[in-house]
C-alpha atoms as a PDB file:
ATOM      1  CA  UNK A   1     -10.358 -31.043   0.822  1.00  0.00           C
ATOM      2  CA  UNK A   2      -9.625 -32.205  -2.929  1.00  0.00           C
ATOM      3  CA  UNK A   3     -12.195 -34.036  -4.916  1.00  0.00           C
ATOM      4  CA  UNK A   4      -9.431 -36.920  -5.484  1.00  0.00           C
ATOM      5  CA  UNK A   5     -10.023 -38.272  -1.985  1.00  0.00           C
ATOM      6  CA  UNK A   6     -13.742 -38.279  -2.504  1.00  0.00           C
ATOM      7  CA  UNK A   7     -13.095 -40.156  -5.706  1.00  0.00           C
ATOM      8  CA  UNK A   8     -10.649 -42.652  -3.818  1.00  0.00           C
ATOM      9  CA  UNK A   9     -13.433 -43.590  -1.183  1.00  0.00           C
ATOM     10  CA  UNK A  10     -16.705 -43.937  -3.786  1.00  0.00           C
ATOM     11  CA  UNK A  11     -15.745 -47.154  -4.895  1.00  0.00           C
ATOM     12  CA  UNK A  12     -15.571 -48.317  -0.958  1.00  0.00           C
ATOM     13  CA  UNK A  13     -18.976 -46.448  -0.162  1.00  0.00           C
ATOM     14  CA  UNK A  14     -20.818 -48.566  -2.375  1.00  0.00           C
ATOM     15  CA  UNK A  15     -19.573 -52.141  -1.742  1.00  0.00           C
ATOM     16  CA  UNK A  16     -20.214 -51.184   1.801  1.00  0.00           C
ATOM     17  CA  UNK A  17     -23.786 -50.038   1.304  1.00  0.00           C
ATOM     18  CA  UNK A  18     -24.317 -53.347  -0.562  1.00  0.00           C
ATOM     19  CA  UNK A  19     -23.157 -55.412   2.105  1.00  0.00           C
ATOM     20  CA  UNK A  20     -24.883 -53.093   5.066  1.00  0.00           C
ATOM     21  CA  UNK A  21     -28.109 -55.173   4.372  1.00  0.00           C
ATOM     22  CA  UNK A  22     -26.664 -58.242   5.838  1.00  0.00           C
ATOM     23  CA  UNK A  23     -23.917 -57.369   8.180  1.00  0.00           C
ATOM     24  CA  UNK A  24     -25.063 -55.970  11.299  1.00  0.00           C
ATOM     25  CA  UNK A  25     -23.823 -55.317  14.527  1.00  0.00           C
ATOM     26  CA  UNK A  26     -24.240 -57.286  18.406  1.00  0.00           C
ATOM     27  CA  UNK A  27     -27.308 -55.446  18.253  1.00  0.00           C
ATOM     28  CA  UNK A  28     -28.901 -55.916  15.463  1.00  0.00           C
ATOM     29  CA  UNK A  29     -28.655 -52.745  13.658  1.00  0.00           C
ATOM     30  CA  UNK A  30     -26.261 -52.113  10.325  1.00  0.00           C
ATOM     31  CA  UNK A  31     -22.697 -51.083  10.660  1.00  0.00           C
ATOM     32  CA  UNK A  32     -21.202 -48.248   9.269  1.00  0.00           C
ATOM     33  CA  UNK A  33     -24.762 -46.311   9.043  1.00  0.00           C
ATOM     34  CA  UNK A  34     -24.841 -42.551  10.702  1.00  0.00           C
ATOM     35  CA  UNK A  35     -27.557 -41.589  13.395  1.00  0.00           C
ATOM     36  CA  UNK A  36     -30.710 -39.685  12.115  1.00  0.00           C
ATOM     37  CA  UNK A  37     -31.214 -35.979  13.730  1.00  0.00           C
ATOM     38  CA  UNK A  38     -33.135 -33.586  13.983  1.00  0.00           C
ATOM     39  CA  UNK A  39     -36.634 -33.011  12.395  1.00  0.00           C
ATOM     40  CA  UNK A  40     -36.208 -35.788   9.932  1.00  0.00           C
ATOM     41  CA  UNK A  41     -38.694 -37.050   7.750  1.00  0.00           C
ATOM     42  CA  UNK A  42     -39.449 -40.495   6.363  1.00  0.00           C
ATOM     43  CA  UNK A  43     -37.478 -41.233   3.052  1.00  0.00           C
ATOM     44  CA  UNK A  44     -37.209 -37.128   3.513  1.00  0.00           C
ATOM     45  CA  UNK A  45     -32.959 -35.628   3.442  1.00  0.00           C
ATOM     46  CA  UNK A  46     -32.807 -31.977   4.833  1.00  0.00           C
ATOM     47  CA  UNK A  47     -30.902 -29.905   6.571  1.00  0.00           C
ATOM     48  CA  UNK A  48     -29.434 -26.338   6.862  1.00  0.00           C
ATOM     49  CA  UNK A  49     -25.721 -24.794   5.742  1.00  0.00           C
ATOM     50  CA  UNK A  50     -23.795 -22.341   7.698  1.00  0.00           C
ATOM     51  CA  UNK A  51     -21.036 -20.106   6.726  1.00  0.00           C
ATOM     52  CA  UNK A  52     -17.401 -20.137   9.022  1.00  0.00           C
ATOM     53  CA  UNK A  53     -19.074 -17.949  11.653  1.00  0.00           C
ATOM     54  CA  UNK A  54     -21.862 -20.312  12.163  1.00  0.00           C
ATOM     55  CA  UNK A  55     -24.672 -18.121  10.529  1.00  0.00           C
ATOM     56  CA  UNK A  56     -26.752 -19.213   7.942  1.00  0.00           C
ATOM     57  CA  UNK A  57     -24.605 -19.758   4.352  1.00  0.00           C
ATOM     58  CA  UNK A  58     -25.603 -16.047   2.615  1.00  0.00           C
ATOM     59  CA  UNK A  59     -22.010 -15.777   0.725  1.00  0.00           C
ATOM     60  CA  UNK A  60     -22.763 -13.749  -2.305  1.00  0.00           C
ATOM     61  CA  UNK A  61     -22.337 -14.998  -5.470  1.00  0.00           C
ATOM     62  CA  UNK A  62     -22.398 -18.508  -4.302  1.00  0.00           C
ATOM     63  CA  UNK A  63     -24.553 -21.582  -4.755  1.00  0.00           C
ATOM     64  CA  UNK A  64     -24.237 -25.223  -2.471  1.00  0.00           C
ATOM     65  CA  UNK A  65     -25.421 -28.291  -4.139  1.00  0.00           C
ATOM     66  CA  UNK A  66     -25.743 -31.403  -1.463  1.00  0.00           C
ATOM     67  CA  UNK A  67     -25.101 -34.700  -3.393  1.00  0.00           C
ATOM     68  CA  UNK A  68     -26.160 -37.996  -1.593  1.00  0.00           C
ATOM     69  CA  UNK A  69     -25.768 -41.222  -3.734  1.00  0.00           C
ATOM     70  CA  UNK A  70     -26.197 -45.015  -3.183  1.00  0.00           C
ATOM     71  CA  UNK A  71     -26.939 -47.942  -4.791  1.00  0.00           C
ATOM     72  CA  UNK A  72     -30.266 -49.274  -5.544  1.00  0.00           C
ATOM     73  CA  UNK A  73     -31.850 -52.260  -5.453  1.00  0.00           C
ATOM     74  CA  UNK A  74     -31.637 -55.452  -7.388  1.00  0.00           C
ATOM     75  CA  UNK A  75     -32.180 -54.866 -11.199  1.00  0.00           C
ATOM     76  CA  UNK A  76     -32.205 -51.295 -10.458  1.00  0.00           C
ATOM     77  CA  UNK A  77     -29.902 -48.472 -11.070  1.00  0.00           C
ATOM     78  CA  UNK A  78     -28.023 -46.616  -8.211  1.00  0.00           C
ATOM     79  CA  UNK A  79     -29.995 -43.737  -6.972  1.00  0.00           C
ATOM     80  CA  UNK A  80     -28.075 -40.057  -6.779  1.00  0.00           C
ATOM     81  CA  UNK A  81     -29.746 -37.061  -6.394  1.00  0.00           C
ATOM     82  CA  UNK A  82     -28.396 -33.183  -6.461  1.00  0.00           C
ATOM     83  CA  UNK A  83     -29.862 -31.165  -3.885  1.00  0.00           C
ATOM     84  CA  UNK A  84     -29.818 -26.761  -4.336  1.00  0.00           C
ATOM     85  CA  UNK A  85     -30.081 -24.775  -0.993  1.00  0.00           C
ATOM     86  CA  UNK A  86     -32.879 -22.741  -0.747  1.00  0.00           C
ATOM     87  CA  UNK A  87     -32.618 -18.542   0.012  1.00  0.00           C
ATOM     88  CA  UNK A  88     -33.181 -19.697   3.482  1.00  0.00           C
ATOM     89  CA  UNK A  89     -29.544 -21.556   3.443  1.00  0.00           C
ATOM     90  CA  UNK A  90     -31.913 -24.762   3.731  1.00  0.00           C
ATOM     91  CA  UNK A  91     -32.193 -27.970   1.664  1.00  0.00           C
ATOM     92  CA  UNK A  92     -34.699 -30.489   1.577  1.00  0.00           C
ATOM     93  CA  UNK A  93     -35.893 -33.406  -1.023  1.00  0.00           C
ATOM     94  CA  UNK A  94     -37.626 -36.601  -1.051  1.00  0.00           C
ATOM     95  CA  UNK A  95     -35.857 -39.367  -2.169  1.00  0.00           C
ATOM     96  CA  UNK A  96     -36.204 -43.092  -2.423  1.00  0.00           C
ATOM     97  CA  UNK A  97     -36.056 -45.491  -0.104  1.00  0.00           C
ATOM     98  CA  UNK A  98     -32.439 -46.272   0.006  1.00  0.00           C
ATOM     99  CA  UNK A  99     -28.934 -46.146   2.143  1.00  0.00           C
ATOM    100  CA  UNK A 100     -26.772 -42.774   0.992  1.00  0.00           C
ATOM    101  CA  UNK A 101     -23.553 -41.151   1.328  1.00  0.00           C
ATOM    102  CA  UNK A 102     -22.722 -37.458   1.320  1.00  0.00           C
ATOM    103  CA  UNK A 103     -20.975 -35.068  -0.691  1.00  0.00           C
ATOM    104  CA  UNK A 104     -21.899 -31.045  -0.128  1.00  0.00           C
ATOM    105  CA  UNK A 105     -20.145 -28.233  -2.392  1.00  0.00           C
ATOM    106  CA  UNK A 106     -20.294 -24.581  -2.566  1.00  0.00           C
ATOM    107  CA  UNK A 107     -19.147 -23.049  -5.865  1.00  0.00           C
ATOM    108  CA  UNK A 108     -18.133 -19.665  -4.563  1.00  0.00           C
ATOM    109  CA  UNK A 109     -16.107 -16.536  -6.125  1.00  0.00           C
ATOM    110  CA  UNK A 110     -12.367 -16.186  -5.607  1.00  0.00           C
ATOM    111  CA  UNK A 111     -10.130 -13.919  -6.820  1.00  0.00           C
ATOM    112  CA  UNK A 112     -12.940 -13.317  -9.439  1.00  0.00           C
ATOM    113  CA  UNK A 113     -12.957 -17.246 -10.590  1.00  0.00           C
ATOM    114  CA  UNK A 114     -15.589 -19.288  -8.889  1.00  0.00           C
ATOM    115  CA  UNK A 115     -13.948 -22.678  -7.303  1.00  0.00           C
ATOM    116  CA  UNK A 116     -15.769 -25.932  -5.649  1.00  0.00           C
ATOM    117  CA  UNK A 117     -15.186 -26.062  -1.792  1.00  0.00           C
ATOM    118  CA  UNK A 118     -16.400 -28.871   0.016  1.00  0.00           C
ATOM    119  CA  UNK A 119     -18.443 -28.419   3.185  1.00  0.00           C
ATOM    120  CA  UNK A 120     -18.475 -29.857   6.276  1.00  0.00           C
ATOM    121  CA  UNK A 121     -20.769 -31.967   8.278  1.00  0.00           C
ATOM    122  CA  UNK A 122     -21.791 -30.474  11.802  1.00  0.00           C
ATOM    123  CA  UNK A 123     -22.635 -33.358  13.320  1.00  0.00           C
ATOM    124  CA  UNK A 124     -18.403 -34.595  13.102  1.00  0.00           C
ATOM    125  CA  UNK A 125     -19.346 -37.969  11.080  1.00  0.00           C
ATOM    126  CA  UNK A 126     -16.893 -38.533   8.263  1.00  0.00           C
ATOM    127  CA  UNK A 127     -17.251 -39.140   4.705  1.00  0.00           C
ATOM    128  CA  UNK A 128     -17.136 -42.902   4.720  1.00  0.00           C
ATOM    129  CA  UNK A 129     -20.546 -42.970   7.072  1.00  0.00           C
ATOM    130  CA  UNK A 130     -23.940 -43.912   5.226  1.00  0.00           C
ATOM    131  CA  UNK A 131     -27.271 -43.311   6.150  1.00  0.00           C
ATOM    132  CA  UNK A 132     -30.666 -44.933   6.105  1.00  0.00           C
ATOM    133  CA  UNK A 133     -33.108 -42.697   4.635  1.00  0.00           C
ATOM    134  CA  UNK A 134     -36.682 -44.514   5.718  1.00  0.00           C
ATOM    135  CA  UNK A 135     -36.704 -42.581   8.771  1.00  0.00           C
ATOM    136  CA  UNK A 136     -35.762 -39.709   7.043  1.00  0.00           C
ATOM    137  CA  UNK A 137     -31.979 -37.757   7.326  1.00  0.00           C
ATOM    138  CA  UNK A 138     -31.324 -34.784   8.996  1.00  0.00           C
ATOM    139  CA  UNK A 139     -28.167 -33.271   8.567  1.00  0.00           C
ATOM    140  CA  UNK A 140     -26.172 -29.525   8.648  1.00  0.00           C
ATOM    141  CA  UNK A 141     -23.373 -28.559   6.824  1.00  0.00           C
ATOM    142  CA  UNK A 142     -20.706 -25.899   7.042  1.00  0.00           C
ATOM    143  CA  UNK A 143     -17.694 -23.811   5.229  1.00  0.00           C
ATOM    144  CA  UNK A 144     -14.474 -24.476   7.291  1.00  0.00           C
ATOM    145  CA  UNK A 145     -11.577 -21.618   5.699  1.00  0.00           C
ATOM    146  CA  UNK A 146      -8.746 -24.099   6.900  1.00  0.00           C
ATOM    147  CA  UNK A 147      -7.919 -26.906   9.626  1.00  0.00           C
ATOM    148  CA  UNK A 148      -7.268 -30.610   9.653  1.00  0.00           C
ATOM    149  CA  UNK A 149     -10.666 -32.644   8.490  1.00  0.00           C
ATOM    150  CA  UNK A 150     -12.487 -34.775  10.496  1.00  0.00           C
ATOM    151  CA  UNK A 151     -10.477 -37.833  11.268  1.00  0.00           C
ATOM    152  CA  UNK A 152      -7.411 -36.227   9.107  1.00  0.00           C
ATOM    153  CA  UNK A 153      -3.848 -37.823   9.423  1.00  0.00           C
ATOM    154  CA  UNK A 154      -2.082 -34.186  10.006  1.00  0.00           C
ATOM    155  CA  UNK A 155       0.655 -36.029   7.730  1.00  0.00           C
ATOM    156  CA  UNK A 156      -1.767 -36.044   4.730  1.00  0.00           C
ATOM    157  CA  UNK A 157      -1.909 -32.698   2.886  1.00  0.00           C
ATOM    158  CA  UNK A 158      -5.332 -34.110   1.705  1.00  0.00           C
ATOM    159  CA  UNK A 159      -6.891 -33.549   4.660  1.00  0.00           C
ATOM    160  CA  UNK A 160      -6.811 -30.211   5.334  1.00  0.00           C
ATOM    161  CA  UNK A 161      -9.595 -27.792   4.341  1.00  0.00           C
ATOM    162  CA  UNK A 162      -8.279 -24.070   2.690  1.00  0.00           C
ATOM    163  CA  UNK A 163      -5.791 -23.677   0.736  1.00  0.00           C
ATOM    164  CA  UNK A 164      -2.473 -26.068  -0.719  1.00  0.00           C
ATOM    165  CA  UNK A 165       0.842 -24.873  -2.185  1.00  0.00           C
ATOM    166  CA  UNK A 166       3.642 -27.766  -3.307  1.00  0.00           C
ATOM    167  CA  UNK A 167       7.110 -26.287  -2.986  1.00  0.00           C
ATOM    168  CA  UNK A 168      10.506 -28.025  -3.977  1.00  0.00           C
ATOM    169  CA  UNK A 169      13.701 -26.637  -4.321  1.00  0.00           C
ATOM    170  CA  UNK A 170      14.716 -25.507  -7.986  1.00  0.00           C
ATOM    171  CA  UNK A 171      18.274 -25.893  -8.099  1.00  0.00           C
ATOM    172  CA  UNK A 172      17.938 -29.384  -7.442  1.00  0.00           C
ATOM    173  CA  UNK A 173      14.889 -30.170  -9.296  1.00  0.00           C
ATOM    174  CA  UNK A 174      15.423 -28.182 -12.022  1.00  0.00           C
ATOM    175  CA  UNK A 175      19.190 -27.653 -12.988  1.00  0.00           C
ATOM    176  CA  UNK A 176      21.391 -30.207 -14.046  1.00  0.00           C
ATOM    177  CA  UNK A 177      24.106 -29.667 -10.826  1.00  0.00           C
ATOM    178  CA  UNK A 178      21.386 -29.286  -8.523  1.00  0.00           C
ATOM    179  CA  UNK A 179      22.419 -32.672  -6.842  1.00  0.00           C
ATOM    180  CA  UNK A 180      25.642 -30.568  -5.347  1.00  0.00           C
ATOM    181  CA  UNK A 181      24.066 -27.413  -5.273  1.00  0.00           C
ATOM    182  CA  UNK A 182      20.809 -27.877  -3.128  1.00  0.00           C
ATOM    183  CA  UNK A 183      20.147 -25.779  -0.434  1.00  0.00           C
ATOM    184  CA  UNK A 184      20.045 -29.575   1.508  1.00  0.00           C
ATOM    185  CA  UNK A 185      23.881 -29.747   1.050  1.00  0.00           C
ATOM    186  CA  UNK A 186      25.163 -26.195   0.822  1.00  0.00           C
ATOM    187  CA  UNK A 187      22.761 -25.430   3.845  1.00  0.00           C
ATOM    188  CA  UNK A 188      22.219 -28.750   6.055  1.00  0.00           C
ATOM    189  CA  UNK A 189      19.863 -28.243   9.096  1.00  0.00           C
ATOM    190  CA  UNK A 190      18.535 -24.892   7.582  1.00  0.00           C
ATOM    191  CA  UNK A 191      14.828 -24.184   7.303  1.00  0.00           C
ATOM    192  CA  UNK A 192      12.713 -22.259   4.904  1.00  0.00           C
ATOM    193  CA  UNK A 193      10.202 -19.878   5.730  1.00  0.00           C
ATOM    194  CA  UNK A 194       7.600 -19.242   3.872  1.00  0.00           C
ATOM    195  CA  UNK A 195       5.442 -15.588   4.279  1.00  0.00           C
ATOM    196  CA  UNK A 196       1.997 -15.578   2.724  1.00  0.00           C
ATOM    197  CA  UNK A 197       0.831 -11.825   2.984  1.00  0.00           C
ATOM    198  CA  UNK A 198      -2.494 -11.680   1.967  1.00  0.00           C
ATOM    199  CA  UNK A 199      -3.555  -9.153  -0.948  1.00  0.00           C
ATOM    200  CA  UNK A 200      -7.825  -9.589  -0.420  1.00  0.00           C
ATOM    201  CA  UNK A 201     -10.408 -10.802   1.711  1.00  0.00           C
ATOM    202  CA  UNK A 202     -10.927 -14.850   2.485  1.00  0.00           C
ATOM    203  CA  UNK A 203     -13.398 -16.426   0.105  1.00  0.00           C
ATOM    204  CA  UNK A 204     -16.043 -15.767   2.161  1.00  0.00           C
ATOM    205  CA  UNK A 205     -15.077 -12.119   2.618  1.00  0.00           C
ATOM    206  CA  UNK A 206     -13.668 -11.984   6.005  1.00  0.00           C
ATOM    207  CA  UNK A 207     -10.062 -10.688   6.239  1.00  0.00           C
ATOM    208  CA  UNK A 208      -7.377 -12.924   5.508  1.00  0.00           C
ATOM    209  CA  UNK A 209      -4.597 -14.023   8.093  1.00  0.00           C
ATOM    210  CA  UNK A 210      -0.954 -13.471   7.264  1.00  0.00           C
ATOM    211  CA  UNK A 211       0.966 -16.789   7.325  1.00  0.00           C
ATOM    212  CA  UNK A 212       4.565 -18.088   8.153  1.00  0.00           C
ATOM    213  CA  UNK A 213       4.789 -21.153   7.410  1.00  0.00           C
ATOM    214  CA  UNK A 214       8.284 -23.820   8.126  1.00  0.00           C
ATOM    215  CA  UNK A 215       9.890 -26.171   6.026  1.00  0.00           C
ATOM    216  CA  UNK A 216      13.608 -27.789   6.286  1.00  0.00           C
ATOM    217  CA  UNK A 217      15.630 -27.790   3.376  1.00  0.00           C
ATOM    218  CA  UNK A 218      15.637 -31.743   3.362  1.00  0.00           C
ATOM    219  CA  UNK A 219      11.437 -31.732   3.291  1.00  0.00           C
ATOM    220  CA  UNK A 220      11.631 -28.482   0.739  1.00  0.00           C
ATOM    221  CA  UNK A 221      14.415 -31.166  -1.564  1.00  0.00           C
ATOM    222  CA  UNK A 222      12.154 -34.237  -1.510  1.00  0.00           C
ATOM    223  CA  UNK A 223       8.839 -31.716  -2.238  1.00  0.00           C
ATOM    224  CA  UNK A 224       6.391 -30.285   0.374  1.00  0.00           C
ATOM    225  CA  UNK A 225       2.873 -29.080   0.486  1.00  0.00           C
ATOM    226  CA  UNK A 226       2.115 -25.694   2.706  1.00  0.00           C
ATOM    227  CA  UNK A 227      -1.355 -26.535   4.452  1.00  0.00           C
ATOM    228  CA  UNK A 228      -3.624 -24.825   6.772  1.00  0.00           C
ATOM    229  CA  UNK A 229      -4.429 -21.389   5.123  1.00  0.00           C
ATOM    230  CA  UNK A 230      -7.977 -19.992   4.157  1.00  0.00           C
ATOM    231  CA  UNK A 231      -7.770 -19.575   0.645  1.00  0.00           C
ATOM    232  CA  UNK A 232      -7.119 -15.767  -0.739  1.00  0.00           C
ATOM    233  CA  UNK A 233      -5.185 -14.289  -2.778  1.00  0.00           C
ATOM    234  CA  UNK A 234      -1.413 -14.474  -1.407  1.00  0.00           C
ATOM    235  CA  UNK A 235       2.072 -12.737  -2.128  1.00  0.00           C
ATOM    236  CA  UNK A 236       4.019 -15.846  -1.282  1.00  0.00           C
ATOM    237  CA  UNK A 237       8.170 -15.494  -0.446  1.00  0.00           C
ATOM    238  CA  UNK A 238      11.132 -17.256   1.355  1.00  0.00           C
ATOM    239  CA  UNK A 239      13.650 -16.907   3.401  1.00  0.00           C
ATOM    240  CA  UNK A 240      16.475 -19.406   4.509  1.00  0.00           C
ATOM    241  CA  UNK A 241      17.185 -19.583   8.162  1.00  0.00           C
ATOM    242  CA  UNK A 242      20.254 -21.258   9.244  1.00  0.00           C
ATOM    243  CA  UNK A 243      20.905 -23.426  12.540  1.00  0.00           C
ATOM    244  CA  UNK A 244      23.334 -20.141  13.542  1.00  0.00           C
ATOM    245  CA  UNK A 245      21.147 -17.621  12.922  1.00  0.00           C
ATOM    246  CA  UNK A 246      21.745 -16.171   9.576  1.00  0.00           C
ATOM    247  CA  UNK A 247      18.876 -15.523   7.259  1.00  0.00           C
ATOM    248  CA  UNK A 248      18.936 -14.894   3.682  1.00  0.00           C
ATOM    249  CA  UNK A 249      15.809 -14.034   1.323  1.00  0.00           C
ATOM    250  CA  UNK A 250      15.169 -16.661  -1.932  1.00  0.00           C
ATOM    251  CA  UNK A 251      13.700 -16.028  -5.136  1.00  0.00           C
ATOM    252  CA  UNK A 252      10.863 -17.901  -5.942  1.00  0.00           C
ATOM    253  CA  UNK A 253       8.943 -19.357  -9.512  1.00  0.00           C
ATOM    254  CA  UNK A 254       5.946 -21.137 -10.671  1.00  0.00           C
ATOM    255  CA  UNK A 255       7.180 -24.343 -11.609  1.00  0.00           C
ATOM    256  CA  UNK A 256       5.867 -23.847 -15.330  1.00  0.00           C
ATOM    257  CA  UNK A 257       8.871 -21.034 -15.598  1.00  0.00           C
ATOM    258  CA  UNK A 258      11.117 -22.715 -13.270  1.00  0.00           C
ATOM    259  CA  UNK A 259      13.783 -22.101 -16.658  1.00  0.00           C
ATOM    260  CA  UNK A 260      12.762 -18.447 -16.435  1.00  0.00           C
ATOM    261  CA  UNK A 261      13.775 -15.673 -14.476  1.00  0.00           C
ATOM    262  CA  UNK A 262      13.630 -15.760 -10.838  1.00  0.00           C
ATOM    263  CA  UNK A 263      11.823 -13.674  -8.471  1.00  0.00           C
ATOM    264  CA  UNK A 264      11.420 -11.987  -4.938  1.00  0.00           C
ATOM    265  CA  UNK A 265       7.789 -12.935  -4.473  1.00  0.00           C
ATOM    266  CA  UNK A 266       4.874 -14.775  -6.731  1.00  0.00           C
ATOM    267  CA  UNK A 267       1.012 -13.803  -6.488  1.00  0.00           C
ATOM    268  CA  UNK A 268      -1.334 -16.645  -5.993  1.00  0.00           C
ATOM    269  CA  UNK A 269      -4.700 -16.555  -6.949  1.00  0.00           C
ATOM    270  CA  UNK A 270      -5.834 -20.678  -6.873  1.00  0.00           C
ATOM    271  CA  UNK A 271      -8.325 -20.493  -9.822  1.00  0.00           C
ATOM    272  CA  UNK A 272     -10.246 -23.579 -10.008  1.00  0.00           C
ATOM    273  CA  UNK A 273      -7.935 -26.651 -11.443  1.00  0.00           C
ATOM    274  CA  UNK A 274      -8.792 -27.229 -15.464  1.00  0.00           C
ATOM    275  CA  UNK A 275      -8.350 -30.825 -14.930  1.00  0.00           C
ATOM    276  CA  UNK A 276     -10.867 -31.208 -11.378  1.00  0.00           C
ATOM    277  CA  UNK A 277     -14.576 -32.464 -12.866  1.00  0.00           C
ATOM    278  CA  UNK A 278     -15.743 -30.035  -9.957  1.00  0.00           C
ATOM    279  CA  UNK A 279     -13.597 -27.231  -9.926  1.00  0.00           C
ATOM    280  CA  UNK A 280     -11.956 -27.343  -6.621  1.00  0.00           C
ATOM    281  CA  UNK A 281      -9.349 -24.567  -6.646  1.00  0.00           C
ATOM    282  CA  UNK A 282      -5.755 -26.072  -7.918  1.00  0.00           C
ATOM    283  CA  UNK A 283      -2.560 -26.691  -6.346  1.00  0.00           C
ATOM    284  CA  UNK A 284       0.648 -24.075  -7.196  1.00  0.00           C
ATOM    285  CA  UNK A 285       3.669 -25.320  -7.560  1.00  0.00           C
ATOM    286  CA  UNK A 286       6.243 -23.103  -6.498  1.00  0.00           C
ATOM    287  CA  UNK A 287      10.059 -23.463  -6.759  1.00  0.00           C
ATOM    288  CA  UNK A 288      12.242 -22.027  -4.695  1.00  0.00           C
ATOM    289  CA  UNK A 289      16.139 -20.556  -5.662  1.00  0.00           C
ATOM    290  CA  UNK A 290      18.771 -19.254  -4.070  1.00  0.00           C
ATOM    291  CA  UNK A 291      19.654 -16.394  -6.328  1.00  0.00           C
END
């Protein structure tokens, strides 16, 4: 999931943490703070990482930082601190006494670019929980390829771990008749398929799926993303299906050269975005044509 959400919800994390010290719950204890597990340790955050198959993370090439943050006390400055697994897929630091949130990366090779993916927690608490570190934290993290995130509204493209394509339709984003030449009105009720054949392994080496993936041609006019894909590399294509049954193949473009000439398939490689402080891998916009 994209570092902009994470952004979104700092801000949030650390007016709650302030406030945790004095609003508690019928029972006494703070709100919004995540259960200790495991073999914690006072003041102590560790934990272990796992790849997608559940064994330890041993993904060559890569590296997983786990960042925990929160604020510190009065007169003092927040406290952050930036965590490298171990060769035993294991982290583990003392920190100071404090209430912390979570954010674990793995900076891993793709299509020979290395990209940030964000890990998930094992224990199924989202990113807005905090946690208490005087009795210590305990806590595992893993790579998901693809899926809705904990907690994810499947309407949010933001939500979904793996990969993220935007498509829109060219002629009528991109030509100056393309209000009366859209595949919406030439084609109304039609869908577009899109195929994503897979050229290479996942990131994490296993083999890549092949994906079909549906969009109507009023969804593909107003702009679409295509979610829940591991990330590869991809020959991505179209074809229009109408409500009758015939089907007709579309040229596609990056929307950079959606002037240019058009084309039966584009090869996407999601090298990490220039303008992501992190790295996480960007966002192709393709644009789809009729001829």
């Amino acid at each position: 999931m994209k570092s902009a959400t994470i952004k979104t919800i700092m801000g949030c994390l650390f007016a709650s943490c302030i406030l945790m010290a004095c609003k508690k719950g019928v029972d006494g204890t703070p709100q919004n703070s995540g259960d200790n597990t495991g073999n914690a340790k006072a003041n102590v955050v560790s934990g272990n990482i796992y790849d997608a198959a559940g064994n330890k993370f041993k993904i060559s090439g890569s590296k997983v930082i786990v960042h925990i943050w929160g604020p510190g006390g009065i007169g003092n400055d927040d406290q952050a601190y930036n965590i490298n697994m171990d060769e035993n897929s294991h982290y583990e630091s003392k920190v100071a006494n404090g209430v912390y949130a979570y954010h674990v990366r793995a900076y891993m090779p793709l299509n020979g670019r290395k990209v940030c993916i964000d890990l998930a927690p094992t224990d199924g608490k989202g990113g807005n929980i905090t946690f208490a570190s005087a009795p210590g934290i305990n806590r595992d993290f893993k790579l998901v390829l693809f899926g809705l995130g904990k907690d994810g509204d499947p309407g949010d493209a933001n939500a979904y771990y793996g990969g993220h394509i935007w498509v829109g339709d060219g002629a009528g984003s991109f030509t100056s008749d393309g209000y009366w030449t859209n595949l919406k009105v030439k084609y109304p009720g039609a869908k577009v398929t899109f195929i994503l054949t897979p050229q290479g392994p996942c990131l994490d080496g296993s083999p890549a799926p092949a994906k079909e993936i549906d969009c109507s041609v009023e969804d593909l006019y107003s702009g679409k993303y295509l979610v829940n894909f591991p990330l590869a590399l991809y020959r991505v294509s179209a074809i229009l299906k109408t409500p009758d049954g015939e089907q007709k193949a579309l040229k596609v473009t990056s929307v950079e050269e959606a002037t240019g000439p058009h084309y039966e398939f584009i090869d996407e490689t999601f090298p990490p975005d220039p303008d992501d402080a992190d790295g996480h891998p960007i966002i192709p916009q393709i644009a789809v044509w009729e001829d």
